[in-house]
Protein backbone atom coordinates (compact mmCIF):
# COMPACT_ATOMS: atom_id res chain seq x y z
CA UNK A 1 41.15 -88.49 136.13
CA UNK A 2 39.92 -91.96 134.53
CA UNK A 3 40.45 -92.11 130.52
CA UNK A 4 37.46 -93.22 128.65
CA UNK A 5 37.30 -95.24 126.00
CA UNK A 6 34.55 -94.23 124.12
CA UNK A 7 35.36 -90.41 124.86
CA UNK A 8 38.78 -90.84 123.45
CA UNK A 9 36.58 -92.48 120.18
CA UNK A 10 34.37 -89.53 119.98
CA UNK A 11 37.76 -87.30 120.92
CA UNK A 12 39.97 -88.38 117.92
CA UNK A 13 37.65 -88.18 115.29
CA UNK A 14 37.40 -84.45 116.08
CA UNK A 15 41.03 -84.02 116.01
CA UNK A 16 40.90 -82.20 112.91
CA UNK A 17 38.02 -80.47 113.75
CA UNK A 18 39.81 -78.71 116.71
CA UNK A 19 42.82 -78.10 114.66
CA UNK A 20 40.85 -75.79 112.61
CA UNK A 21 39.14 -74.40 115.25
CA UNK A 22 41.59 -73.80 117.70
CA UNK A 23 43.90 -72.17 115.05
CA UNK A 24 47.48 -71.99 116.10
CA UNK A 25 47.90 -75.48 117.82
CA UNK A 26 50.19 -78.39 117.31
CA UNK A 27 48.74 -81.76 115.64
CA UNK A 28 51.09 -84.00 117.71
CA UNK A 29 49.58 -82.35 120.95
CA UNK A 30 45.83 -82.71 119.90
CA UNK A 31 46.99 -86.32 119.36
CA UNK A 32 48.58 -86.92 122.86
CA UNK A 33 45.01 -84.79 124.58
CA UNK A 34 43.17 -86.96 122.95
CA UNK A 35 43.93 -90.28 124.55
CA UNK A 36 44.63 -91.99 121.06
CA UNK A 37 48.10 -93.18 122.64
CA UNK A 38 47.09 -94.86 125.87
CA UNK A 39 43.87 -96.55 123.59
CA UNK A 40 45.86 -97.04 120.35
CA UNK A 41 45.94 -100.73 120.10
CA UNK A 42 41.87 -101.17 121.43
CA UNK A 43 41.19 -98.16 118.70
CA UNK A 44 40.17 -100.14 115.32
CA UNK A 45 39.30 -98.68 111.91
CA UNK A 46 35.24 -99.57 112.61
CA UNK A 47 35.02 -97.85 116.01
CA UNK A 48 36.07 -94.57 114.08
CA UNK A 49 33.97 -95.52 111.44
CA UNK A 50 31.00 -96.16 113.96
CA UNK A 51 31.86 -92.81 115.58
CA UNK A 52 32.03 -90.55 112.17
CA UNK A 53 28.51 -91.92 111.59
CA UNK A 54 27.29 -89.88 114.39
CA UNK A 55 29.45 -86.92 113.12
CA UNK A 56 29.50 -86.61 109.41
CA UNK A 57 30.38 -83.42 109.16
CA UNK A 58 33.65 -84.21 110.20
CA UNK A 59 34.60 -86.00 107.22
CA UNK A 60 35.16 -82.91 105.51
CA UNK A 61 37.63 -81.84 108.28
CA UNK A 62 39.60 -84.34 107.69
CA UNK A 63 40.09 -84.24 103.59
CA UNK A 64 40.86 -80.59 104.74
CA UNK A 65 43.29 -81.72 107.55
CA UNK A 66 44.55 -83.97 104.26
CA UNK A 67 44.81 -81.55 102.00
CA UNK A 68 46.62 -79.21 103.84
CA UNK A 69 50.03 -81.03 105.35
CA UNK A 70 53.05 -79.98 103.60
CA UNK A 71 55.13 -82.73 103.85
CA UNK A 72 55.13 -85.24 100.55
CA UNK A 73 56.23 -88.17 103.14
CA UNK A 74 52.55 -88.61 104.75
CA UNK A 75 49.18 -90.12 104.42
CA UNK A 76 46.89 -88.58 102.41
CA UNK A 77 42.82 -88.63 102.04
CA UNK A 78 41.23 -87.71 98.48
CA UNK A 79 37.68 -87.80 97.19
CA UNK A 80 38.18 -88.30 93.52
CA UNK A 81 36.58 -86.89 90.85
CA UNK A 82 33.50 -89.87 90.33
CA UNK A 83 32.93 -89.43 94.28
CA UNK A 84 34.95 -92.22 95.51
CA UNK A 85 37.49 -91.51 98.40
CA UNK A 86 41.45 -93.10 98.16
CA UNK A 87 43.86 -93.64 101.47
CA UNK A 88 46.92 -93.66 100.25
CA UNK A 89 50.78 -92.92 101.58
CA UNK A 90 52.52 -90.59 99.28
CA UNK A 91 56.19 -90.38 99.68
CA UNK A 92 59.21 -89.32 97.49
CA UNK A 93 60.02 -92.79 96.83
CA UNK A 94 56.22 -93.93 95.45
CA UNK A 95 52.69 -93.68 96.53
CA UNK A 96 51.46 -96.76 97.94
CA UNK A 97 49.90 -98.56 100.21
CA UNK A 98 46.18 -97.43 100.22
CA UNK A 99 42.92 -98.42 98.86
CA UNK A 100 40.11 -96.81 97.09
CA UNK A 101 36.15 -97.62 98.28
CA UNK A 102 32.77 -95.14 98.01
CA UNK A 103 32.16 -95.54 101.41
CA UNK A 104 33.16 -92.19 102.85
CA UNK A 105 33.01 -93.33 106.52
CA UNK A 106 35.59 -96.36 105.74
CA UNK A 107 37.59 -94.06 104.26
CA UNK A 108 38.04 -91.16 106.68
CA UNK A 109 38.32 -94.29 109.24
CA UNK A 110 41.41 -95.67 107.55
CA UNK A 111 42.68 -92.44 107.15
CA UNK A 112 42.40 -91.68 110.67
CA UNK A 113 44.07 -94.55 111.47
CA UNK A 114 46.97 -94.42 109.92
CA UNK A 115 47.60 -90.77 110.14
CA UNK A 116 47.35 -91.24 113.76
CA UNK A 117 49.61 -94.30 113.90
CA UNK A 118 52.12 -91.69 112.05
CA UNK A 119 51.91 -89.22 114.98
CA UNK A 120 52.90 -92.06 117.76
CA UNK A 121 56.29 -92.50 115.79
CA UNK A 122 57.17 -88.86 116.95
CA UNK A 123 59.36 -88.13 120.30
């Protein structure tokens, strides 16, 4: 079966989506069924920003996917308090390398992205 492009796009950005839904399921596996790994260098921060456009709702999936890892080593997706959203890594050493915009979509993009990049480090 041929891998789309644009269905892996619409797949990953529901990644959290399904993790909710699905219940007892492994994240690195709804990673791999995706597709994100075959299409992970073509897969930019503005085609999952185009593609959460089209499916707002799962924004909120994804602060919830955030907001509920354990581990203190990980990325991690906030909206803050005067409605702006920070990407950020938090890890025992510092929390770093992130950015703070109001645009939601960017946001859960970035996040996306580098959550996923995370996963493709795994065996």
């Amino acid at each position: 079966m041929e891998v789309n492009f644009n269905d892996t796009v619409k797949k990953v950005i529901q990644i959290a989506d399904e993790y909710f839904t699905k219940g007892d399921v492994s994240p690195i596996n709804l990673v791999r069924e995706s597709g994100y790994i075959s299409f992970r260098e073509q897969i930019n921060e503005e085609q999952l920003k185009e593609a959460l456009k089209n499916s707002p709702h799962l924004i909120e999936q994804w602060l919830s996917w955030s907001d509920s890892k354990p581990v203190p080593d990980t990325w991690r997706f906030y909206q803050k308090d005067d409605g702006s959203y920070q990407v950020w890594h938090s890890s025992e050493k510092k929390d770093s390398e992130g950015f703070i915009t109001s645009d939601k979509f960017q946001a859960c993009a970035g996040f996306i992205k580098r959550e996923l990049e995370n996963f493709t480090l795994l065996p």
